[in-house]
N, C-alpha and C. Protein backbone atom coordinates (compact mmCIF):
# COMPACT_ATOMS: atom_id res chain seq x y z
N UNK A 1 26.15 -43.70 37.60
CA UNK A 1 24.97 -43.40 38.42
C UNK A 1 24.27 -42.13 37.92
N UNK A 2 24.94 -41.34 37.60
CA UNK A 2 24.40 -40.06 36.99
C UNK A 2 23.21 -40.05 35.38
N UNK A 3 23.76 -41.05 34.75
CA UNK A 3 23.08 -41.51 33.99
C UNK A 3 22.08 -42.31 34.36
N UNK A 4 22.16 -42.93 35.05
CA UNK A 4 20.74 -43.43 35.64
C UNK A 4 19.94 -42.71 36.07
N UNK A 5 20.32 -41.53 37.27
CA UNK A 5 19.58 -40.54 37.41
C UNK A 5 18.79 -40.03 36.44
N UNK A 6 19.71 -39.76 35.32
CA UNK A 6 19.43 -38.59 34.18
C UNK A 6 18.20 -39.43 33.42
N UNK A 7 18.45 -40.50 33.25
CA UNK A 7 17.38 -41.66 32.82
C UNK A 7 16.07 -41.41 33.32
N UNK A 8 16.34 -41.78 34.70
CA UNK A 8 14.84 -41.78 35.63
C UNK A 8 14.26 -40.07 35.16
N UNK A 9 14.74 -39.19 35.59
CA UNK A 9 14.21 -38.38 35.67
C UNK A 9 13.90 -37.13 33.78
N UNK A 10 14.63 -37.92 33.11
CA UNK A 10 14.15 -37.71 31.74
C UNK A 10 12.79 -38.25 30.98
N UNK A 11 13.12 -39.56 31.79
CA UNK A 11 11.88 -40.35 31.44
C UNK A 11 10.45 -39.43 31.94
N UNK A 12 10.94 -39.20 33.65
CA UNK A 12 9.47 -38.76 34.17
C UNK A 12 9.07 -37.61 33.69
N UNK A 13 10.04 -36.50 33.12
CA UNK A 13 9.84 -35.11 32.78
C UNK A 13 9.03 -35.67 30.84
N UNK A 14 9.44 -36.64 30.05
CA UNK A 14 8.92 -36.77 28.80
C UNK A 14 7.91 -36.49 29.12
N UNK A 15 6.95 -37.94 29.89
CA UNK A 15 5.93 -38.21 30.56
C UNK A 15 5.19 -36.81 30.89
N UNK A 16 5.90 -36.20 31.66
CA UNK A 16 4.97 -34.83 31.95
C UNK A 16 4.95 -33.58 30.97
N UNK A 17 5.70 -33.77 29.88
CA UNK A 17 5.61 -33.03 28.83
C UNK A 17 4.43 -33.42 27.69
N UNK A 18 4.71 -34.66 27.61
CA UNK A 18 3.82 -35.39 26.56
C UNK A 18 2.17 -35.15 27.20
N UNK A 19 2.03 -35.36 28.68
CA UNK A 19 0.31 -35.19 29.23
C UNK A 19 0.21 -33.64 29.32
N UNK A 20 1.02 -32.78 29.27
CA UNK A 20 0.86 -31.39 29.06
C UNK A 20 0.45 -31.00 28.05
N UNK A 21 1.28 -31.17 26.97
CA UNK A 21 1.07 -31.16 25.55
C UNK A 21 -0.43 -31.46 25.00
N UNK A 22 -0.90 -32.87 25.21
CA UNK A 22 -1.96 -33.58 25.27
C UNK A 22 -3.46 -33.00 25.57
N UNK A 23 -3.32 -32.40 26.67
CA UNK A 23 -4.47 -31.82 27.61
C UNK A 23 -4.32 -29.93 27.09
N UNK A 24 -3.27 -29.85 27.12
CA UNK A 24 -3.37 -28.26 25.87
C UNK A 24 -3.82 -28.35 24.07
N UNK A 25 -3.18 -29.46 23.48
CA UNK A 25 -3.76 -29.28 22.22
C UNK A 25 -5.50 -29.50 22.39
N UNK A 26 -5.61 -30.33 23.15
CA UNK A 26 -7.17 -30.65 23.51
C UNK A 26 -8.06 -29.55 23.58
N UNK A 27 -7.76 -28.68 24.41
CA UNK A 27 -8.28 -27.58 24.68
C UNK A 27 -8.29 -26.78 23.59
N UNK A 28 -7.35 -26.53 22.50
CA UNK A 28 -7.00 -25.51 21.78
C UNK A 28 -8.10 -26.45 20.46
N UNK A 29 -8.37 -27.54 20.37
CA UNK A 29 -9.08 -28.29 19.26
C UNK A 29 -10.42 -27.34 19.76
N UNK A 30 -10.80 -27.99 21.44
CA UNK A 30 -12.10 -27.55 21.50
C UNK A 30 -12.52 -26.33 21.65
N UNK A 31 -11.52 -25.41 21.74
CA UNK A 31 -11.83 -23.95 21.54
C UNK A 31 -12.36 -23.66 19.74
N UNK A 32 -11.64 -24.04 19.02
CA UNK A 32 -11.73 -23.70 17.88
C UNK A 32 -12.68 -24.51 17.19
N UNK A 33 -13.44 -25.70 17.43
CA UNK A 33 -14.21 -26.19 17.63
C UNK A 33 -15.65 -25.93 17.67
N UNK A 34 -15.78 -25.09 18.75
CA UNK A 34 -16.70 -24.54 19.45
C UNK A 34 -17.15 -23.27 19.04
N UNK A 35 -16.02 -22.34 18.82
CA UNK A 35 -16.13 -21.12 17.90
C UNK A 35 -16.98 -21.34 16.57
N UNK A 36 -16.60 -22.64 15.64
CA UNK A 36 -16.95 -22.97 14.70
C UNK A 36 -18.95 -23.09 14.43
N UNK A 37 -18.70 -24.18 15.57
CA UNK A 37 -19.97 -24.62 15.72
C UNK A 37 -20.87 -23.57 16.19
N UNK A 38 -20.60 -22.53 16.80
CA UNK A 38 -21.40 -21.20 16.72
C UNK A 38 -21.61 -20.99 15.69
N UNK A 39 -20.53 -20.33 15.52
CA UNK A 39 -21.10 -19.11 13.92
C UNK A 39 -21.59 -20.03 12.93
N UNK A 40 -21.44 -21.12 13.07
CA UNK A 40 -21.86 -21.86 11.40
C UNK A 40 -23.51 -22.30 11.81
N UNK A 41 -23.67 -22.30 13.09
CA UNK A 41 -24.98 -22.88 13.95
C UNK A 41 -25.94 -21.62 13.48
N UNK A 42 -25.79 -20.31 13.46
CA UNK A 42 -26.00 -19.29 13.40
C UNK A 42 -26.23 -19.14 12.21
N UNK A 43 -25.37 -19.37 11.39
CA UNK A 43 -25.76 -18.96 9.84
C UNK A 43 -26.66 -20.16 9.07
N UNK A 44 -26.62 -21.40 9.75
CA UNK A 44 -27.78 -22.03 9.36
C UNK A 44 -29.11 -21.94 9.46
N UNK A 45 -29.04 -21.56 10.82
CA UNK A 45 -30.28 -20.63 11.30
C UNK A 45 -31.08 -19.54 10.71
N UNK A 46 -29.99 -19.01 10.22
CA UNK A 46 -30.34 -17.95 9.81
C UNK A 46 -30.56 -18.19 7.98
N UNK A 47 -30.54 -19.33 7.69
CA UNK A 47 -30.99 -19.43 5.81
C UNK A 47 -32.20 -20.49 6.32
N UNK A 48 -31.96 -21.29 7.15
CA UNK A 48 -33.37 -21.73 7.49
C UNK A 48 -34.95 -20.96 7.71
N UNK A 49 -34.13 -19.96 8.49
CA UNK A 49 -35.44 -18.68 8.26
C UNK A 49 -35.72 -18.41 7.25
N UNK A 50 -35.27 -17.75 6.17
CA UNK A 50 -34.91 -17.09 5.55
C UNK A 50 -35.62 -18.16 4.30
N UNK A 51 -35.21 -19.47 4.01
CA UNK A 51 -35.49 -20.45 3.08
C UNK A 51 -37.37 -20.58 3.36
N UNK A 52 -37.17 -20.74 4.73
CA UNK A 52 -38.61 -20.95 5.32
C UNK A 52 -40.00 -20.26 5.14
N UNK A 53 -39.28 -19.26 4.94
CA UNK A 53 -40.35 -17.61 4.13
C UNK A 53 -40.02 -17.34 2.58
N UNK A 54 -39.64 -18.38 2.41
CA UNK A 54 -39.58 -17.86 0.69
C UNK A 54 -40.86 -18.42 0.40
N UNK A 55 -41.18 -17.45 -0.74
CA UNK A 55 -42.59 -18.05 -1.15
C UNK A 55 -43.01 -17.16 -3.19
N UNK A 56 -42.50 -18.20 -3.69
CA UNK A 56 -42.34 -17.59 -4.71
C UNK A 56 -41.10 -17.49 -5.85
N UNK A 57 -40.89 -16.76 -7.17
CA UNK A 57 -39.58 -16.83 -7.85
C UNK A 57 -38.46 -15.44 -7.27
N UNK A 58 -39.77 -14.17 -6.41
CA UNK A 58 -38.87 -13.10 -5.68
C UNK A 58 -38.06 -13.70 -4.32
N UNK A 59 -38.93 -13.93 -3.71
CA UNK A 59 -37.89 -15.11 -2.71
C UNK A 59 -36.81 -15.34 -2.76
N UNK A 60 -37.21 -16.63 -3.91
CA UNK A 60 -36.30 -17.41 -4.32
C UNK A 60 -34.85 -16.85 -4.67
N UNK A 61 -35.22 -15.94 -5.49
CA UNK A 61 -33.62 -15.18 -6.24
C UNK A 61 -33.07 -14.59 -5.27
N UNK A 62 -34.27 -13.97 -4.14
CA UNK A 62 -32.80 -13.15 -3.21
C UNK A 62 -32.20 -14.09 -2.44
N UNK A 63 -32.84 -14.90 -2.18
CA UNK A 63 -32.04 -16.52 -1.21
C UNK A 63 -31.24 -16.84 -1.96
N UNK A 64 -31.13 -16.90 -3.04
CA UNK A 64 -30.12 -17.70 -3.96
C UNK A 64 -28.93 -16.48 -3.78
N UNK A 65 -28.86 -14.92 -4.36
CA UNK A 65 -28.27 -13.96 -3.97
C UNK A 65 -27.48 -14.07 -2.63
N UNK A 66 -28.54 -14.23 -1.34
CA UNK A 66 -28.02 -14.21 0.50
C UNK A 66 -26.54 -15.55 0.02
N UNK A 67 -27.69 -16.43 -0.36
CA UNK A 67 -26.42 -18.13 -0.47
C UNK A 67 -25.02 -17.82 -0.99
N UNK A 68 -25.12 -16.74 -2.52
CA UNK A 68 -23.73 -16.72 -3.43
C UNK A 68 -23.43 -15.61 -2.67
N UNK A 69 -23.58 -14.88 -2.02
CA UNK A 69 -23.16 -14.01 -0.87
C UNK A 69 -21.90 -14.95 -0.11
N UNK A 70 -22.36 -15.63 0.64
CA UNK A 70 -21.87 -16.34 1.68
C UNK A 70 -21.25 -17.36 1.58
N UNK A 71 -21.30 -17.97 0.43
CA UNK A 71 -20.33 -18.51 0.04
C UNK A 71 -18.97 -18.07 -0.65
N UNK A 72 -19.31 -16.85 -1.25
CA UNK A 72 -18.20 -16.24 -1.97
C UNK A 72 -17.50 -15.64 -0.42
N UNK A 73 -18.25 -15.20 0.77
CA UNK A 73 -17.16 -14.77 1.86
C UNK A 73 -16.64 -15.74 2.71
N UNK A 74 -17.00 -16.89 2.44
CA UNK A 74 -16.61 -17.78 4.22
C UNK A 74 -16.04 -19.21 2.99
N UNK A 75 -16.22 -19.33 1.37
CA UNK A 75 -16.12 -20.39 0.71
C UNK A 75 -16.49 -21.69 0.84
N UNK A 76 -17.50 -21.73 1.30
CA UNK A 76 -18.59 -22.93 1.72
C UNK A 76 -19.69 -23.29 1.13
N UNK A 77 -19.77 -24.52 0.78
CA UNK A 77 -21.38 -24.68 -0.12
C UNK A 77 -22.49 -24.49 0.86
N UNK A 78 -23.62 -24.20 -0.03
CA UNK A 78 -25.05 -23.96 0.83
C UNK A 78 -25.82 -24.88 -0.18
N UNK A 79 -27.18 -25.92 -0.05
CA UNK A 79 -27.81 -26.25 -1.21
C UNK A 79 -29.35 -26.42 -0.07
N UNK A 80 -29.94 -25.75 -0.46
CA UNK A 80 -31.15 -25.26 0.13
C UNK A 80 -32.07 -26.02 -0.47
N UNK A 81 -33.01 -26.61 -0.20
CA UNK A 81 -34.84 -27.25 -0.70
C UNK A 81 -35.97 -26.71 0.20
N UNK A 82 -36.14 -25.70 -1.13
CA UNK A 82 -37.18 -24.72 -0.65
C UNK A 82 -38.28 -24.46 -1.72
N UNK A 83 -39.72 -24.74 -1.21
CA UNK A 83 -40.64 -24.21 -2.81
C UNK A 83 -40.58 -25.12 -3.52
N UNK A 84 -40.07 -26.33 -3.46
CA UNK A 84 -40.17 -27.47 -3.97
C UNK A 84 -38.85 -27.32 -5.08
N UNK A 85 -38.11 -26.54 -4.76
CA UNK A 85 -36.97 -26.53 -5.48
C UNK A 85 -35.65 -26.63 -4.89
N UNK A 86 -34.42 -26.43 -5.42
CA UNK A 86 -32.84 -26.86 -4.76
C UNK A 86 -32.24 -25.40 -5.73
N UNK A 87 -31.82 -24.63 -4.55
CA UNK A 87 -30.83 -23.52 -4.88
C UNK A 87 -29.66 -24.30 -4.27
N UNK A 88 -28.16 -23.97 -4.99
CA UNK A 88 -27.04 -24.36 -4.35
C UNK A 88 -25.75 -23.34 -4.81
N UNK A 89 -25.49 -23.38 -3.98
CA UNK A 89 -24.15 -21.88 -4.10
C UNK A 89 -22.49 -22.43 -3.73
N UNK A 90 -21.29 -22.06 -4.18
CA UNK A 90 -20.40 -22.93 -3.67
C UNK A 90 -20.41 -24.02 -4.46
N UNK A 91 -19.50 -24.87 -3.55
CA UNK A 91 -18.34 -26.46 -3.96
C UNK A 91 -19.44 -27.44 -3.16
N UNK A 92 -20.80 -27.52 -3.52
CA UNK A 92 -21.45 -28.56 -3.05
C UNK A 92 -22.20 -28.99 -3.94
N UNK A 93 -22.55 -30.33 -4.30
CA UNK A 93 -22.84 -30.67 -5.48
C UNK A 93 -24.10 -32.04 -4.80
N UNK A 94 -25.18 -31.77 -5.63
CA UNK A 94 -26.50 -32.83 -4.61
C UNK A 94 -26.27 -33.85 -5.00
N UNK A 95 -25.25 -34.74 -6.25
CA UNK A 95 -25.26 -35.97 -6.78
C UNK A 95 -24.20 -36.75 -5.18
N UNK A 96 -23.45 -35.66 -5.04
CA UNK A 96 -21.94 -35.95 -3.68
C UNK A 96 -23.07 -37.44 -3.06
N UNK A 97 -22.49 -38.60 -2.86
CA UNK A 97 -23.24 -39.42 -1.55
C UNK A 97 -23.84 -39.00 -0.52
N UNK A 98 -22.18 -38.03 0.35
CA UNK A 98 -22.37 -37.39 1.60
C UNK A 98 -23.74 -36.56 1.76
N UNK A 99 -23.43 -35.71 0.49
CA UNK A 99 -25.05 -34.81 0.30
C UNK A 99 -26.22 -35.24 0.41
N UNK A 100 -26.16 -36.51 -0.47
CA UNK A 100 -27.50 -36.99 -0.91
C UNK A 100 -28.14 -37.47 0.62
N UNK A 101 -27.50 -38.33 1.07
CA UNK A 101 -27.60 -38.59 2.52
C UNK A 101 -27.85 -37.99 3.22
N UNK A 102 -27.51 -36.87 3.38
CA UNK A 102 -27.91 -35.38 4.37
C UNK A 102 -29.20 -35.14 4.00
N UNK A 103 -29.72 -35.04 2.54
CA UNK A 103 -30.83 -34.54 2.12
C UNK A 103 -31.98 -35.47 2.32
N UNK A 104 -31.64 -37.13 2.49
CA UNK A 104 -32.70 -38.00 2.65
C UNK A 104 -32.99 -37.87 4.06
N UNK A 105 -31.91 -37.80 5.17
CA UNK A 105 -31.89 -37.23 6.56
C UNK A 105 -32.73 -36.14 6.96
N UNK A 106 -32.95 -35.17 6.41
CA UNK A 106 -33.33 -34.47 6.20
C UNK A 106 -34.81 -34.28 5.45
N UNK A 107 -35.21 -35.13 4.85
CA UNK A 107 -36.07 -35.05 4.25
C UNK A 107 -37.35 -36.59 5.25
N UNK A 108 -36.33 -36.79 6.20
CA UNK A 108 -37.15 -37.39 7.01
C UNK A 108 -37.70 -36.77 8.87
N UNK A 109 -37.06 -35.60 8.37
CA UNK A 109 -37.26 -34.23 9.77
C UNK A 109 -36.16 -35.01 10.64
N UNK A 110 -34.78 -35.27 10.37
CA UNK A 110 -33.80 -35.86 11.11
C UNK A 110 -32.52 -34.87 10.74
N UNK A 111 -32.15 -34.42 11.78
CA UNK A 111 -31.06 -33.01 11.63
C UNK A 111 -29.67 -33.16 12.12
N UNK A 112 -28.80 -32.80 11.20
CA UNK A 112 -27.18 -33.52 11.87
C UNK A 112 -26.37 -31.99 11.93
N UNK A 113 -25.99 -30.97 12.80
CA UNK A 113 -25.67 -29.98 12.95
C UNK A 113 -25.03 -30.21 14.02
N UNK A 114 -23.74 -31.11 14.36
CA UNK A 114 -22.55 -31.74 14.63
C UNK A 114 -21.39 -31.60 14.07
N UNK A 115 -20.42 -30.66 14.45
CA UNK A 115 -19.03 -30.62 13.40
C UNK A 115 -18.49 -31.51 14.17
N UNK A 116 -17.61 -32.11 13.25
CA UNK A 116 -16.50 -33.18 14.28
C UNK A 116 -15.36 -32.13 14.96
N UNK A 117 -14.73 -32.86 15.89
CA UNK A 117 -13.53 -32.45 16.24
C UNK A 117 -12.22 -31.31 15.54
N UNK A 118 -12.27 -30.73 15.80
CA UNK A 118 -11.28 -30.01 14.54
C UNK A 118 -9.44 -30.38 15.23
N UNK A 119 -8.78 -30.42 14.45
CA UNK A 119 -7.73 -30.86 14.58
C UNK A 119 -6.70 -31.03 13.69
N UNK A 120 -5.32 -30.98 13.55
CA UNK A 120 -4.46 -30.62 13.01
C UNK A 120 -4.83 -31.77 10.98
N UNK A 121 -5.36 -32.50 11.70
CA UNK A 121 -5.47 -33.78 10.85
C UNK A 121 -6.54 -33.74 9.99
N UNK A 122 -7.77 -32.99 10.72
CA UNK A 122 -8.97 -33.16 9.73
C UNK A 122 -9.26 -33.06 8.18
N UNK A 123 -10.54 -33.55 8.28
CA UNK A 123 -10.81 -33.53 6.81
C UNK A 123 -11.04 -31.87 6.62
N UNK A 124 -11.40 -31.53 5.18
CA UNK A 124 -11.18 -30.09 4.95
C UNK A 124 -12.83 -29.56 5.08
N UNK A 125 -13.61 -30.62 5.14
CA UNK A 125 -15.31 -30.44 5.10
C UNK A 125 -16.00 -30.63 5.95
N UNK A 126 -17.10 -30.68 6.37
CA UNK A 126 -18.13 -31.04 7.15
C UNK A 126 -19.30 -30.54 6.88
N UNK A 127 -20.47 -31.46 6.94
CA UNK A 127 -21.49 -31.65 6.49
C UNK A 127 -22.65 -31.30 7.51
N UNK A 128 -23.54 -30.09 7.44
CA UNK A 128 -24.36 -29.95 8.57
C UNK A 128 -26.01 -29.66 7.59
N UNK A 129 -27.07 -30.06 8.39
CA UNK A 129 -27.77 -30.58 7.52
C UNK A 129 -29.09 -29.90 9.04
N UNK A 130 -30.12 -28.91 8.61
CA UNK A 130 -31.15 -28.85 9.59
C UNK A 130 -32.39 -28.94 8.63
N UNK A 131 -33.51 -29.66 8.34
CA UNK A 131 -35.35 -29.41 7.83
C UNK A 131 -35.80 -28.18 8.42
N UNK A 132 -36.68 -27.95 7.83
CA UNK A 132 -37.23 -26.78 8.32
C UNK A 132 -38.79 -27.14 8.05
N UNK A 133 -40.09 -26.88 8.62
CA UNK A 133 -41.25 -27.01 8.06
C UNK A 133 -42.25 -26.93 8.67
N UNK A 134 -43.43 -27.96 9.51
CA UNK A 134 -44.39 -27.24 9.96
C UNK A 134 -45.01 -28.51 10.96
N UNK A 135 -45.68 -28.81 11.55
CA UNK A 135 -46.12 -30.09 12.47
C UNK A 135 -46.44 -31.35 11.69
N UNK A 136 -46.93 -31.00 10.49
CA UNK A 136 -47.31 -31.91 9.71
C UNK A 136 -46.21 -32.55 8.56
N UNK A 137 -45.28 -31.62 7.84
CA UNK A 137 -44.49 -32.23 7.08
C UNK A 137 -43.33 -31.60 7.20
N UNK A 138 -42.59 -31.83 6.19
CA UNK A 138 -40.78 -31.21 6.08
C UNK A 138 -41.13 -30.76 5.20
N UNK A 139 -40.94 -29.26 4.67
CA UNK A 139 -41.27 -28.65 3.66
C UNK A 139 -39.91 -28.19 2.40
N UNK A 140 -38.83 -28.61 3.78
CA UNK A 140 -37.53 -28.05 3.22
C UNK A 140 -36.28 -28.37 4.07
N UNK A 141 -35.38 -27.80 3.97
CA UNK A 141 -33.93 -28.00 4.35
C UNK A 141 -32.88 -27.23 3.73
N UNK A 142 -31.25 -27.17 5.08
CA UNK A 142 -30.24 -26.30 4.55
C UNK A 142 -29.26 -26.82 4.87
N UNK A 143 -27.95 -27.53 4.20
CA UNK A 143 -27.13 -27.95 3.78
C UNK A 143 -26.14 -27.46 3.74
N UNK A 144 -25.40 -27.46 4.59
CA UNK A 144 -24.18 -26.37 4.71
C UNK A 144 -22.65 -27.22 4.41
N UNK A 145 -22.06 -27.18 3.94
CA UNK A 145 -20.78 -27.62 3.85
C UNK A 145 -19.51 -27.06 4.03
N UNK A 146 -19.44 -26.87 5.73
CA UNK A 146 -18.70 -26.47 6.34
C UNK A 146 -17.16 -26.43 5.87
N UNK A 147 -16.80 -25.23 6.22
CA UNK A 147 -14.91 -25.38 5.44
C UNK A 147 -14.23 -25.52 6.94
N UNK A 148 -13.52 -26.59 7.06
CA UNK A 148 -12.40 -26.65 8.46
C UNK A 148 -11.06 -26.05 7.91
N UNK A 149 -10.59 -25.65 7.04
CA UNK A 149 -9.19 -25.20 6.99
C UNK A 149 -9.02 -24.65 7.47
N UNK A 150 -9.80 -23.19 7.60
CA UNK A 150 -9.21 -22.28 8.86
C UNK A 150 -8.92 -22.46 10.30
N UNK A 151 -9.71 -23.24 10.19
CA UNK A 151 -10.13 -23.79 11.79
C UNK A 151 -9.09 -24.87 12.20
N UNK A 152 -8.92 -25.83 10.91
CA UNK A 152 -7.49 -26.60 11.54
C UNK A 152 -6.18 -25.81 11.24
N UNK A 153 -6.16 -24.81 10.64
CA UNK A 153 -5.01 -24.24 10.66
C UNK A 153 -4.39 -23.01 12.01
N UNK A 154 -5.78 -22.90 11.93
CA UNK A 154 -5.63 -22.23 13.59
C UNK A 154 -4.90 -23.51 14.80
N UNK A 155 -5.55 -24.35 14.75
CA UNK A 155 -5.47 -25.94 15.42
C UNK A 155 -3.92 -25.94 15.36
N UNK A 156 -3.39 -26.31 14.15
CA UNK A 156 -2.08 -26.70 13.96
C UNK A 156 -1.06 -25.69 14.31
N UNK A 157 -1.27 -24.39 14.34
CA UNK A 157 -0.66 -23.52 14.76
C UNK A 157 -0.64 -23.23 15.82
N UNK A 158 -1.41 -23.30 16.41
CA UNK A 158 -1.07 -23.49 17.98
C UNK A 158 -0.40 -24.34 18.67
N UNK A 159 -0.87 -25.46 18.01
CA UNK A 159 -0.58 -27.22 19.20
C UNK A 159 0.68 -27.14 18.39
N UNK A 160 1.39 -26.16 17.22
CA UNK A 160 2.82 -26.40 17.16
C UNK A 160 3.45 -25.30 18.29
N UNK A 161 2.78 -24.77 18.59
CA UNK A 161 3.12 -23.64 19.41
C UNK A 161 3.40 -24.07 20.86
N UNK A 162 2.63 -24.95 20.88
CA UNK A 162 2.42 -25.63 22.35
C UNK A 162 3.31 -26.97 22.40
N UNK A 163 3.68 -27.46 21.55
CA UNK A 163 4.65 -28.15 21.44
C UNK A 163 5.75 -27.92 21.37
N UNK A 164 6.04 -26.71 20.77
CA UNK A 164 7.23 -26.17 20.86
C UNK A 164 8.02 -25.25 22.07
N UNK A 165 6.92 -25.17 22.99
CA UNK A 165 7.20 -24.21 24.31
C UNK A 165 6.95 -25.65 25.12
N UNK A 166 6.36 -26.39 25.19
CA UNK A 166 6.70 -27.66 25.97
C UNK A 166 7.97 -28.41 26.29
N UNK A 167 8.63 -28.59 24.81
CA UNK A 167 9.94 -29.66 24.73
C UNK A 167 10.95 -28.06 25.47
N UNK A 168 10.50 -26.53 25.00
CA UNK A 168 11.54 -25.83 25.35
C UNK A 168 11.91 -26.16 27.24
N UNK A 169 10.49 -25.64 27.38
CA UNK A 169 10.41 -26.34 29.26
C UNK A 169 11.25 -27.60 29.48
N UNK A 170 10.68 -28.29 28.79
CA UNK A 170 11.49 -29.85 29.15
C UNK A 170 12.65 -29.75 29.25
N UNK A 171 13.29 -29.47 28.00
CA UNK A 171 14.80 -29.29 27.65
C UNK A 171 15.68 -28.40 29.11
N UNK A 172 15.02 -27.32 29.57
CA UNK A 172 15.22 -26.40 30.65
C UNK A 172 15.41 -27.13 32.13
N UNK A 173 14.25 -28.32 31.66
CA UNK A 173 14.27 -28.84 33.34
C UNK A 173 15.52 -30.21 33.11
N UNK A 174 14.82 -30.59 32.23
CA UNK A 174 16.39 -31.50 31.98
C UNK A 174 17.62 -30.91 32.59
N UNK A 175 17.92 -29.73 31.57
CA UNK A 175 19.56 -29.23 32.32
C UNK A 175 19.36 -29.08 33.65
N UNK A 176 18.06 -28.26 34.29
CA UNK A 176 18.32 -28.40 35.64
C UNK A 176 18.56 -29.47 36.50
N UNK A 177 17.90 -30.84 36.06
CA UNK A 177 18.13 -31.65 36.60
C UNK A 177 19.33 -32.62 36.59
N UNK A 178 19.92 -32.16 35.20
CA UNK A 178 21.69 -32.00 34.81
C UNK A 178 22.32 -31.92 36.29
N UNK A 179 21.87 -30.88 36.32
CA UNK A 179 22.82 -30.21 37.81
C UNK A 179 22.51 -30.51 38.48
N UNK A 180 21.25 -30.81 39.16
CA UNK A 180 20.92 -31.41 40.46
C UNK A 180 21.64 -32.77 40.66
N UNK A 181 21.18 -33.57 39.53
CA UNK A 181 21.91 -34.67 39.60
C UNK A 181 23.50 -34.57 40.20
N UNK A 182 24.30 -33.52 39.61
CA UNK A 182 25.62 -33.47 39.37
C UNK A 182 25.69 -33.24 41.04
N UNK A 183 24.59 -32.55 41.47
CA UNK A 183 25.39 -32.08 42.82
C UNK A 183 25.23 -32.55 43.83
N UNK A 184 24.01 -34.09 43.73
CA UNK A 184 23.52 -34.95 45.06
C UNK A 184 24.67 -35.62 44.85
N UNK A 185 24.71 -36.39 43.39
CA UNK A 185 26.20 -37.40 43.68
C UNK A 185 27.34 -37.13 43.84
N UNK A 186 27.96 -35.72 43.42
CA UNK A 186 29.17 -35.51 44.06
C UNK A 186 30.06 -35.49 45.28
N UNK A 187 29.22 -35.87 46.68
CA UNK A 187 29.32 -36.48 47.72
C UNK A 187 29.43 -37.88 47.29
N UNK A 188 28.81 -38.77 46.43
CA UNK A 188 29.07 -39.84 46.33
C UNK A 188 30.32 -40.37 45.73
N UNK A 189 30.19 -39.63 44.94
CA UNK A 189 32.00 -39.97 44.18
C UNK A 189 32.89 -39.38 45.18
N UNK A 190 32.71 -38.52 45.73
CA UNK A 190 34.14 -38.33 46.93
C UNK A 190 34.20 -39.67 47.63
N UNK A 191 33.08 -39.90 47.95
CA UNK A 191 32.71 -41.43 49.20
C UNK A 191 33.65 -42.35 48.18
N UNK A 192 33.00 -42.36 47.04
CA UNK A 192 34.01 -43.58 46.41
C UNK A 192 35.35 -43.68 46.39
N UNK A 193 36.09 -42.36 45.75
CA UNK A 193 37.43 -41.58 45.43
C UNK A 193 37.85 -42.58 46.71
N UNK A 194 37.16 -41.92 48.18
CA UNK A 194 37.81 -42.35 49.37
C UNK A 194 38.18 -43.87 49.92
N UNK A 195 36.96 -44.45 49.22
CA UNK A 195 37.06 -45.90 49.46
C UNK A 195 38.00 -46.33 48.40
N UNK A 196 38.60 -46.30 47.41
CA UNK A 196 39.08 -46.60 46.41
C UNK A 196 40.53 -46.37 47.01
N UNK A 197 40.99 -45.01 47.19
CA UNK A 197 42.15 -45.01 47.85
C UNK A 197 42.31 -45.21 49.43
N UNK A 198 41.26 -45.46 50.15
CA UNK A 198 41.76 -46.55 51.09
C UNK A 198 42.31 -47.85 51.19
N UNK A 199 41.36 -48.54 50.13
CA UNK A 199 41.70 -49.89 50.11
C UNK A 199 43.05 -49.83 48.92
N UNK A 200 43.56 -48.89 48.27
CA UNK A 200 44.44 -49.03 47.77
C UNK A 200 46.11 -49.06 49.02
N UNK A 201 45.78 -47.79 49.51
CA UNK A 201 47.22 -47.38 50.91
C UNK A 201 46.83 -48.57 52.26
N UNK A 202 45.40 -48.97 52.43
CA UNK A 202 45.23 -49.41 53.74
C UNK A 202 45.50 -48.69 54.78
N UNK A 203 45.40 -47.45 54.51
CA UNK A 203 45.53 -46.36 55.60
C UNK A 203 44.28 -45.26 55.37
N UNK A 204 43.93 -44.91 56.91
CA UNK A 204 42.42 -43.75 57.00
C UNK A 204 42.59 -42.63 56.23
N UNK A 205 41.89 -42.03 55.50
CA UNK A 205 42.63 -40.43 55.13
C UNK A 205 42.33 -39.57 56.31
């Protein structure tokens, strides 16, 4: 019987470990997530300006300068169409599909500045893509090729963190419930002990 107990109530404690677990890594994705999608929201913004007022080959070079800036600190491609030209800085390359796609997106005043989910699993990239230009046409665009490693490594380090202080809980309530178990039925096994050696003597104890 104790094992049955231990059954039922192992089962229900997994159960409440596993939707704990679940609803915390969640949170810890969309925190880091969200962090992301700021600052990278921000720095697109901010070469979109920046691309948007170039006007010229002086422009041009210090944008290209701002781009190998910022890529050499955060290791992310930038590939800018500005002035009727393509500066690109970084591990992004305009032949990539993904790119080219961004840039036809883009080159139709259609803007994808959406990171996916970040998570222990993700891919190592992401592709964010805003036009920039004027009522009448698209004059340009900025191409960012987001780095998730940090961001899922933050991810994975946590939700191991949180996994690992979960099963500790579990494991904790288990033994407690070790004992609880041990100490509702131990009235029951006396009850038995008693019936067992009654019907053995046929006499009351």
């Amino acid at each position: 019987m104790r094992i049955r107990v231990l059954s039922v109530l192992g089962s229900l404690l997994l159960v409440i470990v596993a939707l704990v677990s679940t609803v915390l890594m969640q949170s810890v994705s969309r925190d880091a997530t969200a962090d992301l999608q700021v600052n990278r929201l921000s720095a697109l913004n901010r070469f979109v300006q920046l691309a948007s007022h170039a006007n010229g080959g002086d422009d041009l070079e210090m944008l290209q300068l701002e781009m190998d800036t910022y890529s050499q600190l955060y290791g992310e491609g930038l590939l800018i169409v500005a002035d009727g030209r393509q500066l690109a800085s970084g591990e992004i390359q305009p032949e990539d599909a993904a790119v080219a796609q961004a840039l036809r997106a883009a080159a139709l005043n259609l803007e994808h500045t959406e990171i996916p989910a970040v998570n222990p699993f993700s891919d190592g990239a992401a592709l964010i893509t805003r036009p920039f230009g004027n009522t009448a046409q698209v004059l340009g665009s900025v191409t960012m090729k987001v780095n998730l490693e940090p961001a899922r490594m933050r991810v994975l380090q946590a939700s191991s963190m949180v996994l690992i202080i979960s099963l500790a809980v579990g494991a904790i309530f288990l033994l407690l419930a070790d004992r609880l178990a041990t100490w509702v039925i131990r009235p029951l096994h006396r009850l038995d002990d008693s019936v067992q050696l009654l019907t053995r003597t046929q006499r009351p104890i």
